[in-house]
C-alpha atoms as a PDB file:
ATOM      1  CA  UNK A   1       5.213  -2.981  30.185  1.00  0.00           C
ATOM      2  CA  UNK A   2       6.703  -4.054  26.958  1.00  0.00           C
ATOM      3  CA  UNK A   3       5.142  -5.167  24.110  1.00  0.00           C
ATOM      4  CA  UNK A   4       6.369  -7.585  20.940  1.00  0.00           C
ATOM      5  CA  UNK A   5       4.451  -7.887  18.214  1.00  0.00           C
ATOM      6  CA  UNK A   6       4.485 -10.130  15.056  1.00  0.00           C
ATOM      7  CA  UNK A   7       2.790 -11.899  12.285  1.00  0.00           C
ATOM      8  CA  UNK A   8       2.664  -8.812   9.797  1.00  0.00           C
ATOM      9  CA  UNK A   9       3.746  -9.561   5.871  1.00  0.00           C
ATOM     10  CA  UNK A  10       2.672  -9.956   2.344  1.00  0.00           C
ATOM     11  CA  UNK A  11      -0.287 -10.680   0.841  1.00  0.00           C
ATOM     12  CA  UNK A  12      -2.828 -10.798  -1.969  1.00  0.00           C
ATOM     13  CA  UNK A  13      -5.900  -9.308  -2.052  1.00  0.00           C
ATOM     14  CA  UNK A  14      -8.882 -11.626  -0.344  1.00  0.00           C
ATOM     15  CA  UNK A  15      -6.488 -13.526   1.817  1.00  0.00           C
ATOM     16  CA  UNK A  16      -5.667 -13.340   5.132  1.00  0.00           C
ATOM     17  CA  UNK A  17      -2.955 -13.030   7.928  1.00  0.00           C
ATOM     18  CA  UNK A  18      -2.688 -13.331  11.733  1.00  0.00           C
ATOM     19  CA  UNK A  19      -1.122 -10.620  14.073  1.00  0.00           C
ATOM     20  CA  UNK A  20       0.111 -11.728  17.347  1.00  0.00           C
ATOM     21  CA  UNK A  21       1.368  -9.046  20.671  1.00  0.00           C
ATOM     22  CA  UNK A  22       2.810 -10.195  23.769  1.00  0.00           C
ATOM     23  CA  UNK A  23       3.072  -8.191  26.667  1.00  0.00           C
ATOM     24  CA  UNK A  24       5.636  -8.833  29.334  1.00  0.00           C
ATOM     25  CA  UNK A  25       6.320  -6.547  32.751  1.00  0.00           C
ATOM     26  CA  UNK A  26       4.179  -5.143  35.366  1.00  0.00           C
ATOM     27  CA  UNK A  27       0.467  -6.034  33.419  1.00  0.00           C
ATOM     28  CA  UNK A  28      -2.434  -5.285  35.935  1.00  0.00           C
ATOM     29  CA  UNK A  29      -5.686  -6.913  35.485  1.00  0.00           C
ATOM     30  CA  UNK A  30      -7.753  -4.249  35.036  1.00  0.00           C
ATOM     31  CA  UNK A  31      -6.702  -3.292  30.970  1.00  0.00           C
ATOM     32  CA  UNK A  32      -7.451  -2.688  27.539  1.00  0.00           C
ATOM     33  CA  UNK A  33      -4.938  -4.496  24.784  1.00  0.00           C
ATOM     34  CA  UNK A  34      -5.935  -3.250  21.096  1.00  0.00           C
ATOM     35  CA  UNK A  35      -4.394  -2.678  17.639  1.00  0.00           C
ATOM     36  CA  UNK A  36      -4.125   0.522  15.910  1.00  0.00           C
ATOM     37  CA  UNK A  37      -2.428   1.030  12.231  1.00  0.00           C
ATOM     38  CA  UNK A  38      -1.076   3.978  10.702  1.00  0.00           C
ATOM     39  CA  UNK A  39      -0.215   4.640   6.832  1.00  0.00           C
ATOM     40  CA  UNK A  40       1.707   7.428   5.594  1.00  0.00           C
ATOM     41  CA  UNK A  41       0.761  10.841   6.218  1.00  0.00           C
ATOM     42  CA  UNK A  42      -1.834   9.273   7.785  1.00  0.00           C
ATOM     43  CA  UNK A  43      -3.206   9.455  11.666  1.00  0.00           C
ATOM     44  CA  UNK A  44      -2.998   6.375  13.748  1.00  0.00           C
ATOM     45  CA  UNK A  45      -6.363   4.847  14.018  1.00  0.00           C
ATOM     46  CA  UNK A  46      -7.712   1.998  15.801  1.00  0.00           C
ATOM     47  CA  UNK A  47      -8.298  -1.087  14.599  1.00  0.00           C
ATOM     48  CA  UNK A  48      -9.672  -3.234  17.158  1.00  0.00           C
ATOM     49  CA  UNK A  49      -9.606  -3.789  20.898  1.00  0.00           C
ATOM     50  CA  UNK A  50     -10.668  -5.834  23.765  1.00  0.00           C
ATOM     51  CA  UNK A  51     -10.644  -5.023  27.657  1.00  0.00           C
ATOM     52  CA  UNK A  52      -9.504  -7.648  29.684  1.00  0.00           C
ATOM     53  CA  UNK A  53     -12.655  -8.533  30.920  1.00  0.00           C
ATOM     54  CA  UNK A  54     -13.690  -9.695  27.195  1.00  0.00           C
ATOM     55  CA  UNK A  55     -15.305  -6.504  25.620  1.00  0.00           C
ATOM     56  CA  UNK A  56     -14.353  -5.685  21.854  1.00  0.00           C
ATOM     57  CA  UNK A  57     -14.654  -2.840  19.967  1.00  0.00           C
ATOM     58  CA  UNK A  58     -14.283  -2.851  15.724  1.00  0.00           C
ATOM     59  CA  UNK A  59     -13.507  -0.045  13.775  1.00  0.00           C
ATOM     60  CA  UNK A  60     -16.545  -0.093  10.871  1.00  0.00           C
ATOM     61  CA  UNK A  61     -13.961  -1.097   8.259  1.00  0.00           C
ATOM     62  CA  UNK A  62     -13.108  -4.277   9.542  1.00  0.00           C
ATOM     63  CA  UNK A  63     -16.267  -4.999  11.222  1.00  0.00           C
ATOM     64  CA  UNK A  64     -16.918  -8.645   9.750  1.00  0.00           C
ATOM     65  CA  UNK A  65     -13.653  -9.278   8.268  1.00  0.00           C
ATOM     66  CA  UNK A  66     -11.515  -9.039  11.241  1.00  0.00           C
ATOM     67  CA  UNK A  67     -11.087 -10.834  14.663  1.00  0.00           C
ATOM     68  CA  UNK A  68      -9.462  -9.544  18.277  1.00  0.00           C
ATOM     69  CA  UNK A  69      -8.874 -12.717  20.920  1.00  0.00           C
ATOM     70  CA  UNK A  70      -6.891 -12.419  24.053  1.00  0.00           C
ATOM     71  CA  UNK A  71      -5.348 -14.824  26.249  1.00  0.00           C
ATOM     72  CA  UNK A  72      -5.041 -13.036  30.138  1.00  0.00           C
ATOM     73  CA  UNK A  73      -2.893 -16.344  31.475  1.00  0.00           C
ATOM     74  CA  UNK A  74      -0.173 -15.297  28.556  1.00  0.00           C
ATOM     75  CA  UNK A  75      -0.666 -11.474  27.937  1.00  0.00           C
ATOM     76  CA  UNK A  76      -1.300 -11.868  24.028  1.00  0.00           C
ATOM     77  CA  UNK A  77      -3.775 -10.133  21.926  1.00  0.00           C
ATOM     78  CA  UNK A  78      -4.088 -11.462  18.460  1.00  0.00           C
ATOM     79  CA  UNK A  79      -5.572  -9.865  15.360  1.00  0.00           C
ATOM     80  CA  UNK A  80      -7.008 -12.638  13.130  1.00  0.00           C
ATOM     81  CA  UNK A  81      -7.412 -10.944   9.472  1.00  0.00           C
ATOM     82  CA  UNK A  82      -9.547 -12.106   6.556  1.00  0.00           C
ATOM     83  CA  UNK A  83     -10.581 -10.924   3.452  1.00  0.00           C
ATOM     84  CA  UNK A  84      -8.081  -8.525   3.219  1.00  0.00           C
ATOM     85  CA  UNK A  85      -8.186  -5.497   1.241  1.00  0.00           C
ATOM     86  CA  UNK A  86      -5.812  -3.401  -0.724  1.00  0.00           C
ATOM     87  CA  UNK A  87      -6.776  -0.060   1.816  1.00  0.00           C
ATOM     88  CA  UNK A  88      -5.888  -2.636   4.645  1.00  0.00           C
ATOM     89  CA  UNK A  89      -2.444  -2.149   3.718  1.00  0.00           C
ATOM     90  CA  UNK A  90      -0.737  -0.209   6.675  1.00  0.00           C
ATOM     91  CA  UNK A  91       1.896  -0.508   9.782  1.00  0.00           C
ATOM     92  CA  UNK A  92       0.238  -1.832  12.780  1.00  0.00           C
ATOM     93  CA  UNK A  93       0.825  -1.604  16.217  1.00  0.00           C
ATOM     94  CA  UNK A  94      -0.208  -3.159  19.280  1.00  0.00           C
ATOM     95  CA  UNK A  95      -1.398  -1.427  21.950  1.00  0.00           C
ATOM     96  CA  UNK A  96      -1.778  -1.326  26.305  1.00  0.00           C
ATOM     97  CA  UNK A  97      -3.031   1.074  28.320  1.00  0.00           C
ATOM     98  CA  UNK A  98      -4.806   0.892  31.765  1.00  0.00           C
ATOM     99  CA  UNK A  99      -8.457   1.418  32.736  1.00  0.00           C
ATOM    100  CA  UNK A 100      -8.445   1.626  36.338  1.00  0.00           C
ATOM    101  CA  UNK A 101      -5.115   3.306  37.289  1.00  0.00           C
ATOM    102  CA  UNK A 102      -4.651   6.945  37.449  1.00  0.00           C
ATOM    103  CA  UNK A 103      -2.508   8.454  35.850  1.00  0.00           C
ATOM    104  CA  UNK A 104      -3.742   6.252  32.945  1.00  0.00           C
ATOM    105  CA  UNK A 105      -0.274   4.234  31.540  1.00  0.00           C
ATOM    106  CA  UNK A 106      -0.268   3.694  28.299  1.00  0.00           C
ATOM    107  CA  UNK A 107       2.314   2.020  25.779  1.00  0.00           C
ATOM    108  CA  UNK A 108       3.019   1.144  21.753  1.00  0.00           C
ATOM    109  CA  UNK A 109       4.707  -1.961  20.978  1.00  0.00           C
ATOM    110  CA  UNK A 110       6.872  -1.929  17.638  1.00  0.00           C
ATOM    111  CA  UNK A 111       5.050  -1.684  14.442  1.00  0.00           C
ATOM    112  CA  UNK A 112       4.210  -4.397  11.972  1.00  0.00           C
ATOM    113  CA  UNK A 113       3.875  -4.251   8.119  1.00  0.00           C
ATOM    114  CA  UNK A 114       0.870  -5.301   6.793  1.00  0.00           C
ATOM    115  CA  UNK A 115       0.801  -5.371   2.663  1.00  0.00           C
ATOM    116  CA  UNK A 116      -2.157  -6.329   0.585  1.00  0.00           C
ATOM    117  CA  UNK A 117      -1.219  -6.576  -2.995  1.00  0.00           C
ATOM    118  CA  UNK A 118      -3.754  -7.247  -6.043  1.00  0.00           C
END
């Protein structure tokens, strides 16, 4: 599985952006697509995800402010962001992994740069 992400860029303080991931190759149904982001020095940390079968989970600072949709006909997850914050400033990535299969597969897609200016 490959994944291609886009949307990322810059932005002020309050405003908002849209994050988009496509994932091509051998996608089964059963599978989680998510986005993670990672600053400097920092650990990657989830952002938000959503199983195929619709279930999301939020980490607590976005909870409100962000938005994960998928489309299962197209393989996209998007990341719908709004009032953005300076902290939200980071690289994200997009995310697949498997539920169902063991071993569990799991894959990164290329990161993309989110900056929140004042």
């Amino acid at each position: 599985v490959q994944l291609q992400a886009s949307g990322g860029g810059s932005v002020r303080s309050g405003g908002s952006l849209r994050l988009s991931c496509a994932a091509s190759g051998s996608i089964v149904s059963d599978n989680v697509m998510g986005w993670y982001r990672q600053g400097p020095g920092d650990q990657r940390e989830v952002v938000a995800s959503m199983t195929s079968s619709g279930s999301t989970h939020y980490s607590n600072s976005v909870k409100g402010r962000f938005t994960i949709s998928r489309d299962n006909a197209k393989n996209t997850v998007d990341l719908q962001m709004a009032g953005l914050r300076l902290e939200d400033t980071d690289v994200y990535y997009c995310r697949y992994w498997t539920i169902s299969i063991v071993p569990q597969y799991k894959v990164w897609g290329q990161g993309t740069l989110v900056t929140v200016s004042s």
